[in-house]
PDB file of N, CA and C in Angstrom:
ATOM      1  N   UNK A   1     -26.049 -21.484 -10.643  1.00  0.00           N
ATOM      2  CA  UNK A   1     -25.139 -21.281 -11.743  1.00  0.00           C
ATOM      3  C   UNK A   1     -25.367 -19.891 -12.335  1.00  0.00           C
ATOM      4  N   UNK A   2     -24.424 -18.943 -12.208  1.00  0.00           N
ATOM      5  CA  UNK A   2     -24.404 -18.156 -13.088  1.00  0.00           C
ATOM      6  C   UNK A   2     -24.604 -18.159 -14.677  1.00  0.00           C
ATOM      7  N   UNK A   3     -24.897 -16.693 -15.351  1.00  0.00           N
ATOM      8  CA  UNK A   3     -24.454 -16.760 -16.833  1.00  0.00           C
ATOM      9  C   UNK A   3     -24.078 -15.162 -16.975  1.00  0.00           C
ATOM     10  N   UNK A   4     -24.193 -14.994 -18.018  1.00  0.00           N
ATOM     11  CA  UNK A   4     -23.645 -13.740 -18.391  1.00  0.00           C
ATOM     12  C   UNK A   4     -24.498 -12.626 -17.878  1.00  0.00           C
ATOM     13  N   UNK A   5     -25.938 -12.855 -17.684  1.00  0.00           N
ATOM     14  CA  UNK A   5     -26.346 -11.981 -17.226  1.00  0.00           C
ATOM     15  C   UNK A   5     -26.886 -11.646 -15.834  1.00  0.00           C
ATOM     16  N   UNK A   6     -26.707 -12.690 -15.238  1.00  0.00           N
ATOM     17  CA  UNK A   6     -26.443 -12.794 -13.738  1.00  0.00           C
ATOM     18  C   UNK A   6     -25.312 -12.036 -13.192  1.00  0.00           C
ATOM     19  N   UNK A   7     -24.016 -11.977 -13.527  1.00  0.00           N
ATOM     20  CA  UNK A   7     -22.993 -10.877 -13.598  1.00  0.00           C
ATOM     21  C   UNK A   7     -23.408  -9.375 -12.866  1.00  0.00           C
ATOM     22  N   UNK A   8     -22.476  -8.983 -12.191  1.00  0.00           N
ATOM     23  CA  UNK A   8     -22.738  -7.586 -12.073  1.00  0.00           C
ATOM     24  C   UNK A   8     -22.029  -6.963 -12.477  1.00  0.00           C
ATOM     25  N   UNK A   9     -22.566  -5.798 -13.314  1.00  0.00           N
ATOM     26  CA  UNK A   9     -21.335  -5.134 -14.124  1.00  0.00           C
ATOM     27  C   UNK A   9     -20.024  -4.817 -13.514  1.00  0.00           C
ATOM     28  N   UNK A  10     -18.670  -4.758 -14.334  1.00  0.00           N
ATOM     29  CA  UNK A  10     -17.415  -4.448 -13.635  1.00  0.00           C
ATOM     30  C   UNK A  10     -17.617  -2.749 -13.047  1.00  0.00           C
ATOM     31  N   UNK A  11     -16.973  -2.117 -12.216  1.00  0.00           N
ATOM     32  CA  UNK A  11     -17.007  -1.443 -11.919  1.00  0.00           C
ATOM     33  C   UNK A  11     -16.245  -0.102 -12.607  1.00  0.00           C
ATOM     34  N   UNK A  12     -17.157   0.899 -12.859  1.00  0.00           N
ATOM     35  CA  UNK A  12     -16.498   2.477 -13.715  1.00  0.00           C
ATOM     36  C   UNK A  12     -16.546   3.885 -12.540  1.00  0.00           C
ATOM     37  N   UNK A  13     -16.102   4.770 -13.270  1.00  0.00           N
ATOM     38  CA  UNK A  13     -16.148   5.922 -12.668  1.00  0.00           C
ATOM     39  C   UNK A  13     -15.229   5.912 -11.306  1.00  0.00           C
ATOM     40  N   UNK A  14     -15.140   7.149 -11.300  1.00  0.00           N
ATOM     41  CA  UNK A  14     -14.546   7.549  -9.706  1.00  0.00           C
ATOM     42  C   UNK A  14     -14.783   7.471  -8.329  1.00  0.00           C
ATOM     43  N   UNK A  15     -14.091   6.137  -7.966  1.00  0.00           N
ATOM     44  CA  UNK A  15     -14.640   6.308  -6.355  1.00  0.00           C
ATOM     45  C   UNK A  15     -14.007   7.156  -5.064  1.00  0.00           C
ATOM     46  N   UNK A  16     -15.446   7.433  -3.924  1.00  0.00           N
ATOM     47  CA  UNK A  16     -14.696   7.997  -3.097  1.00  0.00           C
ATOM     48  C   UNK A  16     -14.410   7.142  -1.969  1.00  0.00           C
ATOM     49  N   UNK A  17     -13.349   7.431  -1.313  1.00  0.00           N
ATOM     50  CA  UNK A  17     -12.318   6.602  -0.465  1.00  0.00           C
ATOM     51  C   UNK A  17     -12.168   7.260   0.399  1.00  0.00           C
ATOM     52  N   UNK A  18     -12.438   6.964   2.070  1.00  0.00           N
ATOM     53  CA  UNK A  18     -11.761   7.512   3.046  1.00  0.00           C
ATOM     54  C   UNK A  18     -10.262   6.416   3.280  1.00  0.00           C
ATOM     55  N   UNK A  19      -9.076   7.639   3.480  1.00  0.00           N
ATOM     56  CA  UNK A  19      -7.689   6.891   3.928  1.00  0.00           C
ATOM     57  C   UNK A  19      -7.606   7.130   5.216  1.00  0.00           C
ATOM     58  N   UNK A  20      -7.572   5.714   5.550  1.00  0.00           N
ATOM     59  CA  UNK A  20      -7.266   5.417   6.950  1.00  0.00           C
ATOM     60  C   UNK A  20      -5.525   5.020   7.307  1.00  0.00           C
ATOM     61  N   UNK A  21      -5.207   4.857   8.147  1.00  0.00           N
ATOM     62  CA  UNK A  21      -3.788   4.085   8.421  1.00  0.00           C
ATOM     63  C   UNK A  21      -3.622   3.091   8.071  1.00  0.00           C
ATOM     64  N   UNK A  22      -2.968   2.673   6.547  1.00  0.00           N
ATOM     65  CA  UNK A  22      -1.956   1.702   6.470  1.00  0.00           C
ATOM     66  C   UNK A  22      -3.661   0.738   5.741  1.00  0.00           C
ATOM     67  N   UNK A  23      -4.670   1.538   5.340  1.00  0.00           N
ATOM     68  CA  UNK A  23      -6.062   0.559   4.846  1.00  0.00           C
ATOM     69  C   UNK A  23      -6.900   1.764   4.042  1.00  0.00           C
ATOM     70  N   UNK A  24      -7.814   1.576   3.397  1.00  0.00           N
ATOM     71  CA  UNK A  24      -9.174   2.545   2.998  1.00  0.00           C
ATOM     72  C   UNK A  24      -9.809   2.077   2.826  1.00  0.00           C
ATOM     73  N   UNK A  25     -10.841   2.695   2.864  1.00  0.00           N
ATOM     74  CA  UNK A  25     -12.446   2.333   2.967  1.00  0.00           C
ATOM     75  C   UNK A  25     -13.064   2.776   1.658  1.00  0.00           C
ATOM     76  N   UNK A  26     -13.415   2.332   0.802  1.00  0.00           N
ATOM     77  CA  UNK A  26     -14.754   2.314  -0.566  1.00  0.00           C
ATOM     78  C   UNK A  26     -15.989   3.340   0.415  1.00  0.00           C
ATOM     79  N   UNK A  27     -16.332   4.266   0.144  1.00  0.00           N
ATOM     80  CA  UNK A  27     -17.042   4.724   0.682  1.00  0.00           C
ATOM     81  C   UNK A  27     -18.672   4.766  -0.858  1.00  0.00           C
ATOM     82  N   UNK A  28     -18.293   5.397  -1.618  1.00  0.00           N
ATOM     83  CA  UNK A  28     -18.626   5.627  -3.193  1.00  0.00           C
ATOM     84  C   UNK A  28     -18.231   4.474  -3.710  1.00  0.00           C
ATOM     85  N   UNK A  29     -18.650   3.485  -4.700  1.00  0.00           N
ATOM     86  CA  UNK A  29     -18.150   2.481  -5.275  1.00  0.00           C
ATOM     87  C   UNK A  29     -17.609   3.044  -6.771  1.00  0.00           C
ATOM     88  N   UNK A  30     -16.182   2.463  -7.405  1.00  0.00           N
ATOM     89  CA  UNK A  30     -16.011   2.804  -8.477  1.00  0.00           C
ATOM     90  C   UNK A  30     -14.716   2.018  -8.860  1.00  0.00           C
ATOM     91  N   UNK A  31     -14.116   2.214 -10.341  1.00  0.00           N
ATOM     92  CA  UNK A  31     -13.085   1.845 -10.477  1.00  0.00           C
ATOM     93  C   UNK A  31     -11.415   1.929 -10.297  1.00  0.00           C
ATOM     94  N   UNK A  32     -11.785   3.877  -9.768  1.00  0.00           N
ATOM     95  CA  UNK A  32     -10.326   4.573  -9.634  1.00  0.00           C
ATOM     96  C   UNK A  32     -10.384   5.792  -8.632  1.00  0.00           C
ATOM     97  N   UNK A  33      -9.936   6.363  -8.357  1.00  0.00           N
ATOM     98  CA  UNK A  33      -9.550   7.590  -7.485  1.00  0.00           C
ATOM     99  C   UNK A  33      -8.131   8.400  -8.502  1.00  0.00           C
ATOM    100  N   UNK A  34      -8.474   9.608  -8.340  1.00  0.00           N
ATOM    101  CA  UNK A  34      -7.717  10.310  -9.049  1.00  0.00           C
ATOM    102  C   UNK A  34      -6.195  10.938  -8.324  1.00  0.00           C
ATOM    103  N   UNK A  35      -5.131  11.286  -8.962  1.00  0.00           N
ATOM    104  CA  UNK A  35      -4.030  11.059  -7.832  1.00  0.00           C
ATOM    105  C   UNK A  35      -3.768  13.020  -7.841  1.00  0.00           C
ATOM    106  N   UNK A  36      -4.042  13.269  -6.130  1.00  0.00           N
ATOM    107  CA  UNK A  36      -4.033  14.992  -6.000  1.00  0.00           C
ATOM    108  C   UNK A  36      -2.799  15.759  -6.591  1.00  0.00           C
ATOM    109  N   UNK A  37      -1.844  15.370  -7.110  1.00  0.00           N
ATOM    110  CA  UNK A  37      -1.090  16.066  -7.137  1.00  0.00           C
ATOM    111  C   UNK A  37      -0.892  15.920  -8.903  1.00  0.00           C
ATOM    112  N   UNK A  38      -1.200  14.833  -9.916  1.00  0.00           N
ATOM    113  CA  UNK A  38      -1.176  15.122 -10.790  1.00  0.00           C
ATOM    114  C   UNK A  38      -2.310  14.486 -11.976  1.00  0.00           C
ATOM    115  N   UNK A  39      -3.461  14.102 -11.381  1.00  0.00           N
ATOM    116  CA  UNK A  39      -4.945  13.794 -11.344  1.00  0.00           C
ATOM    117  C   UNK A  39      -5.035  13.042 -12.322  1.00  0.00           C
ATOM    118  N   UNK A  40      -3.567  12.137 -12.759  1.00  0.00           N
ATOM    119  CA  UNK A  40      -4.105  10.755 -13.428  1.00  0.00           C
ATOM    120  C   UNK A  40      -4.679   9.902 -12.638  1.00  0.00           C
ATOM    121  N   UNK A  41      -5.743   9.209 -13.569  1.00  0.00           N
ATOM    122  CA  UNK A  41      -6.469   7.931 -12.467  1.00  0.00           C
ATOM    123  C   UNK A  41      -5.720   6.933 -11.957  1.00  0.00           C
ATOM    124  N   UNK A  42      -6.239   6.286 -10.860  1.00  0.00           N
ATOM    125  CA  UNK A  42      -5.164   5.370 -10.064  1.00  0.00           C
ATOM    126  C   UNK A  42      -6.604   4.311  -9.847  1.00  0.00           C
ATOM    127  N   UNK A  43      -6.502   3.220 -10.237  1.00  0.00           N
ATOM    128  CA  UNK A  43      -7.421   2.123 -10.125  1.00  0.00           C
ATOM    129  C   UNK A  43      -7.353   1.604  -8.681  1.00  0.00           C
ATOM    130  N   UNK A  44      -8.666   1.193  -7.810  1.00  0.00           N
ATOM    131  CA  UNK A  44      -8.534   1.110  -6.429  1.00  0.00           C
ATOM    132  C   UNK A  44      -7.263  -0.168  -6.370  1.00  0.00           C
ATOM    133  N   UNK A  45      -7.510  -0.947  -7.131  1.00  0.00           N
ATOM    134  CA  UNK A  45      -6.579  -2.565  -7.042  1.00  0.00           C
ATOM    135  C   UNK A  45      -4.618  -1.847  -6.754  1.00  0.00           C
ATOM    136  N   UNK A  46      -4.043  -0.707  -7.625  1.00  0.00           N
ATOM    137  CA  UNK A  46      -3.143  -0.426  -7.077  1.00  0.00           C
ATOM    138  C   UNK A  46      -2.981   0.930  -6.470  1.00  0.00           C
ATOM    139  N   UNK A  47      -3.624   1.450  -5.728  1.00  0.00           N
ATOM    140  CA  UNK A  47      -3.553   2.398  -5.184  1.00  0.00           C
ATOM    141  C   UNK A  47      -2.532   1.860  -3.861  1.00  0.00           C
ATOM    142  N   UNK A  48      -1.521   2.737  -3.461  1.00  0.00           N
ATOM    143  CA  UNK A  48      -0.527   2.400  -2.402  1.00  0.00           C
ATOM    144  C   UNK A  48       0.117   3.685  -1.817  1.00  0.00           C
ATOM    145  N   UNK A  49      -0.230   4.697  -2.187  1.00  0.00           N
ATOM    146  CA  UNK A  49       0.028   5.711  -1.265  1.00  0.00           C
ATOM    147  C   UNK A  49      -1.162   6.765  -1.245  1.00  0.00           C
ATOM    148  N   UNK A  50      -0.305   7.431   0.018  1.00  0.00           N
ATOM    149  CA  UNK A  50      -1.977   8.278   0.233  1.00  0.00           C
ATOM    150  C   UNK A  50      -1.696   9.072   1.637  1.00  0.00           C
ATOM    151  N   UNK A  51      -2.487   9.888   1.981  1.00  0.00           N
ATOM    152  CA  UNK A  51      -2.352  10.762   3.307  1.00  0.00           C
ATOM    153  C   UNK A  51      -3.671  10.475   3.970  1.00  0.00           C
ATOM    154  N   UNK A  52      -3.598  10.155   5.397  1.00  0.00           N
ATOM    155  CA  UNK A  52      -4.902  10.054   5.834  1.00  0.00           C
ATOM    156  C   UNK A  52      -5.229  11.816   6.359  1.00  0.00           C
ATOM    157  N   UNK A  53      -3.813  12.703   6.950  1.00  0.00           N
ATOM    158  CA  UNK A  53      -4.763  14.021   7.286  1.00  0.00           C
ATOM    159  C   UNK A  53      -5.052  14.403   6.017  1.00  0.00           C
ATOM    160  N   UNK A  54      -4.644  14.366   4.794  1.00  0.00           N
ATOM    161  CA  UNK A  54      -5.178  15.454   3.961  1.00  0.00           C
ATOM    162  C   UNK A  54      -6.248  14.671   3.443  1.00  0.00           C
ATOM    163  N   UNK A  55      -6.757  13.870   3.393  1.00  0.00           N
ATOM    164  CA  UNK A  55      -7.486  12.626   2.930  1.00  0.00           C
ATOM    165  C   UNK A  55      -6.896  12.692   0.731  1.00  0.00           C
ATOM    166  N   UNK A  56      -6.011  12.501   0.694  1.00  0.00           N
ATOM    167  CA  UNK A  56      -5.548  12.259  -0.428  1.00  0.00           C
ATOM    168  C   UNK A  56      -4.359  11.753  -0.976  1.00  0.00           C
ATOM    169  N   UNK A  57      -4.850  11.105  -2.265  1.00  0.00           N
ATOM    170  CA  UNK A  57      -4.185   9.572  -2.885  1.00  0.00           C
ATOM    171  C   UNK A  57      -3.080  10.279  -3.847  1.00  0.00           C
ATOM    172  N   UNK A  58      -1.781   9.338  -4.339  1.00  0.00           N
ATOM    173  CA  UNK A  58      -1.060   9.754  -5.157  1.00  0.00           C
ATOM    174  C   UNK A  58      -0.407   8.305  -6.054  1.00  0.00           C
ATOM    175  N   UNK A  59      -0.517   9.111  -7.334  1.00  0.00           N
ATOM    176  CA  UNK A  59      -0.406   7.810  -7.823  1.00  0.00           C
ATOM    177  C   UNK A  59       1.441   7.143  -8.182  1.00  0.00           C
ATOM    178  N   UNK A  60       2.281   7.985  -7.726  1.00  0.00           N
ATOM    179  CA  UNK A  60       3.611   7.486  -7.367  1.00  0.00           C
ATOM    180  C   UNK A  60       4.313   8.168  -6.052  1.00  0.00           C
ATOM    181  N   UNK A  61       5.715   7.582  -5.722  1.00  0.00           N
ATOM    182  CA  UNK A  61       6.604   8.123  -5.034  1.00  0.00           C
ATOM    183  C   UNK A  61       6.726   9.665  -4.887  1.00  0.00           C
ATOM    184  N   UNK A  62       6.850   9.899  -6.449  1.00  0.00           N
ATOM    185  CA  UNK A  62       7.486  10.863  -6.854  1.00  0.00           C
ATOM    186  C   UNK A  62       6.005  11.993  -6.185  1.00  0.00           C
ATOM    187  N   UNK A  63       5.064  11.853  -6.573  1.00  0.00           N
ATOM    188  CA  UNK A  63       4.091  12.378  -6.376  1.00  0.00           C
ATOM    189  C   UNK A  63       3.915  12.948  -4.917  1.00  0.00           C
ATOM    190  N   UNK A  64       3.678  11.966  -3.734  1.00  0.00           N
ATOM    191  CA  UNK A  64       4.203  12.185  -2.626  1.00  0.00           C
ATOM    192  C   UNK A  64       5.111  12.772  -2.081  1.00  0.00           C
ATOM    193  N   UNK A  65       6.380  12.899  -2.749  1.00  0.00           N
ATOM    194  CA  UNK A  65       7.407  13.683  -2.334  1.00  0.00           C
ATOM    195  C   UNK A  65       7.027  15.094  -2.633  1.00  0.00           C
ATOM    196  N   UNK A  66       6.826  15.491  -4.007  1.00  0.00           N
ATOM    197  CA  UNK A  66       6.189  16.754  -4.321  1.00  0.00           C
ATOM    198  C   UNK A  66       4.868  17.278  -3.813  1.00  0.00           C
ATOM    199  N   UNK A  67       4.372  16.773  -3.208  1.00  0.00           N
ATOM    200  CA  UNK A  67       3.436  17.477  -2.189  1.00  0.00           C
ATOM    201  C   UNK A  67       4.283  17.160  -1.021  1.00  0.00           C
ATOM    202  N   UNK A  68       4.564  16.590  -0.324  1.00  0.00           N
ATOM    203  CA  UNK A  68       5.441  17.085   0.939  1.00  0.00           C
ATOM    204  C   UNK A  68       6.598  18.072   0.716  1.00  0.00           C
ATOM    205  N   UNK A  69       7.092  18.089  -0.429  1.00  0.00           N
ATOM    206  CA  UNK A  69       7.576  19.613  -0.489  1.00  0.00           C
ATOM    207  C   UNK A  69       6.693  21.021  -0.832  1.00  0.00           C
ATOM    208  N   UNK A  70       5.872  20.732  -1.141  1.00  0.00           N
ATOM    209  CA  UNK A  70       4.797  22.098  -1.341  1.00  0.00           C
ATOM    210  C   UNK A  70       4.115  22.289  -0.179  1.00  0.00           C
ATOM    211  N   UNK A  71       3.750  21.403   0.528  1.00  0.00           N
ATOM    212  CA  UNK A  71       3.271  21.686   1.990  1.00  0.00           C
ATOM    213  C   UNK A  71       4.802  22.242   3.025  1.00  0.00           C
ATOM    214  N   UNK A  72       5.596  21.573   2.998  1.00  0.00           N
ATOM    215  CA  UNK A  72       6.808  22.680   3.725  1.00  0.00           C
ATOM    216  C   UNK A  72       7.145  23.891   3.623  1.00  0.00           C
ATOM    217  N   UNK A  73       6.857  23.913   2.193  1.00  0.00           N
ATOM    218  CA  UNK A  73       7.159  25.475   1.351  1.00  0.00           C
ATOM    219  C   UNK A  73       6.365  26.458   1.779  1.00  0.00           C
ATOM    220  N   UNK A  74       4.984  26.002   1.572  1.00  0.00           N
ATOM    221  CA  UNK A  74       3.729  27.093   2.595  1.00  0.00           C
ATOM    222  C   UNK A  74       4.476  27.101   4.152  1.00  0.00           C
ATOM    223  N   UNK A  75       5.076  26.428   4.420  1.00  0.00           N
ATOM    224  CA  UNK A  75       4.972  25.956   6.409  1.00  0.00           C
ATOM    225  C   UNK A  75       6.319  27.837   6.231  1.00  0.00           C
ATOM    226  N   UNK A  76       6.874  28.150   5.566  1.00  0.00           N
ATOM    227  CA  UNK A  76       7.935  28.657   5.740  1.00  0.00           C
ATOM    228  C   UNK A  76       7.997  30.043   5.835  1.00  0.00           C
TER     229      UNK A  76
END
C-alpha cells in the first residue's frame, strides 16, 4: 500500500527527447520540451508534432508551417 510519501514526485523541468517516426523517446526525464520555433513549453502528454531530421518539437500547426517556410527560404 502506498501513502503519500511512497509517491514519486510528479515530474518538472525540461525534458530531452529524441524524435523518431511517428514516436519519441524520453531520453532526459521531465515535464515539457520547449517548441523551436516559438519556445513556449509543450508538456510531453501533448506534444504531436515534431521533425525527426532536425530533431525538433513544435507546439502547433501553425508553428510547423513557419519553419517549413524558413527552411525553403534559406533553400533559395
Amino acid at each position: 500500500m502506498l501513502n503519500r510519501y511512497d509517491r514519486s514526485p510528479p515530474m518538472s523541468g525540461e525534458a530531452e527527447v529524441k524524435y523518431l517516426d511517428g514516436d519519441f523517446r524520453v531520453v532526459r526525464p521531465g515535464a515539457f520540451v520547449r517548441c523551436s520555433v516559438t519556445g513556449v513549453p509543450i508538456p510531453l502528454e501533448e506534444l504531436k508534432y515534431w521533425n525527426v531530421d532536425l530533431q525538433e518539437a513544435y507546439a502547433t500547426p501553425e508553428a510547423v508551417l513557419q519553419r517549413h517556410r524558413a527552411l525553403n527560404a534559406t533553400r533559395k
